[in-house]
C-alpha atoms as a PDB file:
ATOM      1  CA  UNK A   1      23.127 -12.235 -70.100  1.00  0.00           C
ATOM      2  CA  UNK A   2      26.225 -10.301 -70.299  1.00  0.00           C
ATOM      3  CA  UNK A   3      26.656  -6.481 -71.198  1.00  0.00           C
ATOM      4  CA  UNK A   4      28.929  -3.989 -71.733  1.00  0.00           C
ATOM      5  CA  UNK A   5      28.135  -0.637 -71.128  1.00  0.00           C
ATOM      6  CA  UNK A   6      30.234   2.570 -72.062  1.00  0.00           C
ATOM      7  CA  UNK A   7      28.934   5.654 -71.027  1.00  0.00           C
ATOM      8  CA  UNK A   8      27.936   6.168 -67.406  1.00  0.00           C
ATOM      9  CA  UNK A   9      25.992   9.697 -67.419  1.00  0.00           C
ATOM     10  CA  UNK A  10      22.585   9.648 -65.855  1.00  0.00           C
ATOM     11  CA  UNK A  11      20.589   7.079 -68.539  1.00  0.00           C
ATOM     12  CA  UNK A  12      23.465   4.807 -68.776  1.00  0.00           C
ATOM     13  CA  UNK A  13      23.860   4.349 -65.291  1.00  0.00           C
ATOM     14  CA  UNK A  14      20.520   3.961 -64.697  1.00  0.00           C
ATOM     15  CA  UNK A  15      20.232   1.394 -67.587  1.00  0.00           C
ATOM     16  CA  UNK A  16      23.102  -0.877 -66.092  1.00  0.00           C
ATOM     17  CA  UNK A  17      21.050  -0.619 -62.443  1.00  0.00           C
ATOM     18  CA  UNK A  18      17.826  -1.699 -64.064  1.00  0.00           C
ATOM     19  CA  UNK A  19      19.654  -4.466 -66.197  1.00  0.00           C
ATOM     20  CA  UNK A  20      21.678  -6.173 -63.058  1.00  0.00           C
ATOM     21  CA  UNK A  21      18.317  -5.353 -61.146  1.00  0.00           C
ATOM     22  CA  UNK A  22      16.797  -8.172 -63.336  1.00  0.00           C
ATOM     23  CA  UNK A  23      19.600 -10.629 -63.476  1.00  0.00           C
ATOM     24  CA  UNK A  24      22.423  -9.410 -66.250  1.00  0.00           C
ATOM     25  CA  UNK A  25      25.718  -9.003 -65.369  1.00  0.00           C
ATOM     26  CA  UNK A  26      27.380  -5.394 -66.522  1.00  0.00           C
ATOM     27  CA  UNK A  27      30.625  -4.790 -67.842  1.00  0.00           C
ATOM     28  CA  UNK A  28      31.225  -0.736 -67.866  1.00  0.00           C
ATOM     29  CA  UNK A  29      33.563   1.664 -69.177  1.00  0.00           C
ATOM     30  CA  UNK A  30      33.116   5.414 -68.266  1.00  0.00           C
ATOM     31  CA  UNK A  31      36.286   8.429 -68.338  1.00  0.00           C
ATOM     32  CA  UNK A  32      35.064   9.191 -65.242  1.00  0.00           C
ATOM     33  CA  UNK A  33      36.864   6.606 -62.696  1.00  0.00           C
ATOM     34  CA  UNK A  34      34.413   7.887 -60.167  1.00  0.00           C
ATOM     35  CA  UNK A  35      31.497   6.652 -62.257  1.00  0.00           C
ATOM     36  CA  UNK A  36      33.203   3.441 -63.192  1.00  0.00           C
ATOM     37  CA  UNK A  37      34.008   3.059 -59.000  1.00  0.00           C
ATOM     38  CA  UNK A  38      29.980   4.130 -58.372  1.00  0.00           C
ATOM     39  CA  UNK A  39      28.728   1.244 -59.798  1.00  0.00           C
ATOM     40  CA  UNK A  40      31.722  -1.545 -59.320  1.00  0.00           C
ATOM     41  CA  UNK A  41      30.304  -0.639 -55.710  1.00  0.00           C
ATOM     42  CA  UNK A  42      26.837  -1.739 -57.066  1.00  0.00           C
ATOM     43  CA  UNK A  43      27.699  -4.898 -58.816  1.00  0.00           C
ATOM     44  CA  UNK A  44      29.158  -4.049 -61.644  1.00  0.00           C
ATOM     45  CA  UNK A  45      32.606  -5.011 -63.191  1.00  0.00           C
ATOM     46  CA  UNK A  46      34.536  -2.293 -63.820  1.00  0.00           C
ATOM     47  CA  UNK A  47      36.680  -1.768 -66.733  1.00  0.00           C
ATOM     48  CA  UNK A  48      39.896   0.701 -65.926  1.00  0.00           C
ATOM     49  CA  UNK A  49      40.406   1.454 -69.992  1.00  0.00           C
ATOM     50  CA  UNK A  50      38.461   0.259 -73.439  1.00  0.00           C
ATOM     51  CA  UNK A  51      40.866  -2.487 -73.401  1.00  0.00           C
ATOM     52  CA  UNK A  52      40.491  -3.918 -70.312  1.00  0.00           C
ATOM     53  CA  UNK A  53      36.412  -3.548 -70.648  1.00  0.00           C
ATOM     54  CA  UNK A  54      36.928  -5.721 -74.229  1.00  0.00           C
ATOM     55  CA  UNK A  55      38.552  -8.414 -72.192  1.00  0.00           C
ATOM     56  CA  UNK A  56      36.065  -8.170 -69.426  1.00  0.00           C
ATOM     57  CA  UNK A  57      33.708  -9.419 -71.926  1.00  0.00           C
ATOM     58  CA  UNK A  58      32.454 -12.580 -72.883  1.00  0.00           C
ATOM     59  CA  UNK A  59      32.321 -13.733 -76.881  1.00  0.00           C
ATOM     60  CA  UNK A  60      30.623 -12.644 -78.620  1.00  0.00           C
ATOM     61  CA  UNK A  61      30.009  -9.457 -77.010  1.00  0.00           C
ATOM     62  CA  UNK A  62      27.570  -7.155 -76.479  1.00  0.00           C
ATOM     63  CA  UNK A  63      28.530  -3.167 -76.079  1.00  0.00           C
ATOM     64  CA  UNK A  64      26.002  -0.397 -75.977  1.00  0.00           C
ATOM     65  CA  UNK A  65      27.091   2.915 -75.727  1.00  0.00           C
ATOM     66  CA  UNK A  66      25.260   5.525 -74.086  1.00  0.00           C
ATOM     67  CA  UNK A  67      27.811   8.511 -74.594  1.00  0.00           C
ATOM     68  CA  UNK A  68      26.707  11.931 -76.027  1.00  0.00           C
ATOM     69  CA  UNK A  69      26.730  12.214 -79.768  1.00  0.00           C
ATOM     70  CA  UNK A  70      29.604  14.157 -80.101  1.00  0.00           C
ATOM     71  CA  UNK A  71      31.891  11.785 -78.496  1.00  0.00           C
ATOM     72  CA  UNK A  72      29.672   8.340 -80.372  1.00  0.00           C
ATOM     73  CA  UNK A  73      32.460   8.642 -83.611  1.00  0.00           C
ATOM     74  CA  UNK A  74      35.612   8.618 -81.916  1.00  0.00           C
ATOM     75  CA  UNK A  75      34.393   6.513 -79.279  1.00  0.00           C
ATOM     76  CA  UNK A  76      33.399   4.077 -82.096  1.00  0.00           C
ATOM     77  CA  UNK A  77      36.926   4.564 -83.656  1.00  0.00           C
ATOM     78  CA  UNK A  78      38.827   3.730 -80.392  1.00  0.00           C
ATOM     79  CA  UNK A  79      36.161   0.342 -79.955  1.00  0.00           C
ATOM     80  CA  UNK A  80      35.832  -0.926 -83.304  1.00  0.00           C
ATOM     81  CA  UNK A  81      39.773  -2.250 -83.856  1.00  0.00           C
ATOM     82  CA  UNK A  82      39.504  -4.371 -80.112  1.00  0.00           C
ATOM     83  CA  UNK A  83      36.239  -5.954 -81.348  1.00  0.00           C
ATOM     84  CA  UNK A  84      35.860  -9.836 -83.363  1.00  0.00           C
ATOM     85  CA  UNK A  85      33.009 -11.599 -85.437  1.00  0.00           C
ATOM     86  CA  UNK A  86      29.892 -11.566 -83.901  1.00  0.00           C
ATOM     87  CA  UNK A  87      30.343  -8.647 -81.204  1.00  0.00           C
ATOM     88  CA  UNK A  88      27.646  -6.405 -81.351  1.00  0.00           C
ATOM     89  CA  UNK A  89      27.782  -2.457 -80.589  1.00  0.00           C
ATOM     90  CA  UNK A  90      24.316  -0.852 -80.248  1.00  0.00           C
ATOM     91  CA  UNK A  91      24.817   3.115 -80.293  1.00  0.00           C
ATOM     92  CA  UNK A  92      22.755   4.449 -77.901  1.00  0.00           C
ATOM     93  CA  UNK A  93      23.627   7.781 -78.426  1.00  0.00           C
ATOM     94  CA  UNK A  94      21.419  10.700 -78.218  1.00  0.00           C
ATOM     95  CA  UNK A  95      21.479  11.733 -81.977  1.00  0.00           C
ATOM     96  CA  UNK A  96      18.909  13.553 -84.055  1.00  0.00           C
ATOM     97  CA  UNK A  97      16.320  11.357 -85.595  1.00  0.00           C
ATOM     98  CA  UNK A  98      16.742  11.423 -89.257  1.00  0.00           C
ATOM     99  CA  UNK A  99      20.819  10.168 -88.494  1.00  0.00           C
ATOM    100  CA  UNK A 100      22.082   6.793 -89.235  1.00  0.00           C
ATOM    101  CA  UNK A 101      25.272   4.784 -88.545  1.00  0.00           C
ATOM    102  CA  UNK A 102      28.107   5.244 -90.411  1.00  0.00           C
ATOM    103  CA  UNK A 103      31.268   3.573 -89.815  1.00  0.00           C
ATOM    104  CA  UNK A 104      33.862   6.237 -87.952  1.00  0.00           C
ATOM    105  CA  UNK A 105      36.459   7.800 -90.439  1.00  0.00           C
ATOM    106  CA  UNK A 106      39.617   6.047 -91.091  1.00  0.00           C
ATOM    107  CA  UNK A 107      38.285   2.686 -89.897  1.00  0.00           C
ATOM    108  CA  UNK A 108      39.167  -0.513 -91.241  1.00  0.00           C
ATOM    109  CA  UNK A 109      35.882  -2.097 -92.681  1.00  0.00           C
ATOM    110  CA  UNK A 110      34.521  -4.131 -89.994  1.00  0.00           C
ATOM    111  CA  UNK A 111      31.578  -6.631 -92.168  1.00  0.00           C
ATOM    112  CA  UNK A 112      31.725  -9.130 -88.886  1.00  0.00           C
ATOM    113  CA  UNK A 113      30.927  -6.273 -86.837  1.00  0.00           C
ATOM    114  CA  UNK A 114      27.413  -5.138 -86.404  1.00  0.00           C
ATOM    115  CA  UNK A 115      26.652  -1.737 -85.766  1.00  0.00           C
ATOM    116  CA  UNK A 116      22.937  -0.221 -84.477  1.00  0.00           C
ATOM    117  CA  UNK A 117      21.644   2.811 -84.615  1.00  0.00           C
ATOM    118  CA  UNK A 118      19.084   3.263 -81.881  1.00  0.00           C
ATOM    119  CA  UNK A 119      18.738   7.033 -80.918  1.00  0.00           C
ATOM    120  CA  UNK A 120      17.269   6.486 -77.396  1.00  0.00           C
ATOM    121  CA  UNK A 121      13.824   6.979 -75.781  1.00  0.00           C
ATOM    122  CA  UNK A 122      15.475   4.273 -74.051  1.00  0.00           C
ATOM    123  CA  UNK A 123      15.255   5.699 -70.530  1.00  0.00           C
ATOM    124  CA  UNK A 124      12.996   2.915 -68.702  1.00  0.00           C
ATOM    125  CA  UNK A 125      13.143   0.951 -71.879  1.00  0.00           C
ATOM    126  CA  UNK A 126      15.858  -1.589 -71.005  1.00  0.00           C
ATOM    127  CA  UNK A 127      13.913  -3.835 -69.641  1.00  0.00           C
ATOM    128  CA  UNK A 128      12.327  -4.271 -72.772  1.00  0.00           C
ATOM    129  CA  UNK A 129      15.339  -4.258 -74.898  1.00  0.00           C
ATOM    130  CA  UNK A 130      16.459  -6.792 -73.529  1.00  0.00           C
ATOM    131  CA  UNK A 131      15.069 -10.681 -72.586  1.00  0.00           C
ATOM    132  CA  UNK A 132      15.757 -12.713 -69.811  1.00  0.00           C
END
């Protein structure tokens, strides 16, 4: 299986080393070059700008973002006009419990788009998340 992951801090970094650790190739997207560069030099295809990490991807995609919460909305709003029917963005982001996900402001309606909310104990969950 193929992912795309945006947000290389500690837990998404570690995430895409567990995932390509059992098999799945990893598309990822960080604004830190040096992050992106880290793991391209583990195995990973690295993505220079959201634009070149869409096309990186194989239909229908898969994107999880593992960015902090503050940056989860406008990240969403720069992602969700690249994406087609049938890609699927799981936010990752560290948010507080009781929040759900709302389409960014000033989006177009996206219906083919599906959008998860998954505030993350998902540090050494990935495996599970997941299949082979």
């Amino acid at each position: 299986m193929q992912l795309g992951m945006i947000g290389l801090g500690r837990m998404g970094a570690n995430m895409v080393r567990r995932l390509q650790k059992n098999g799945h190739k990893c598309v990822v997207y960080d604004r830190s070059a040096d992050s992106v560069k880290q793991l391209e030099g583990e195995g990973a295809t690295g993505s220079a700008s959201l634009d070149d990490f869409v096309k990186k991807l194989q239909k229908p995609r898969a994107i999880w973002l593992m960015v902090p919460a503050a940056v989860v909305d406008t990240t969403l709003h720069d992602l969700v006009g690249k994406l087609e029917k049938d890609d699927v963005v799981i936010d990752g982001g560290i948010r507080i419990t009781s929040m759900t996900f709302a389409a960014p402001k000033n989006s177009p309606p996206r219906e083919s788009t599906i959008a998860t909310s998954a505030p993350a104990a998902v540090s050494g969950a990935s495996n599970a998340a997941i299949a082979k």
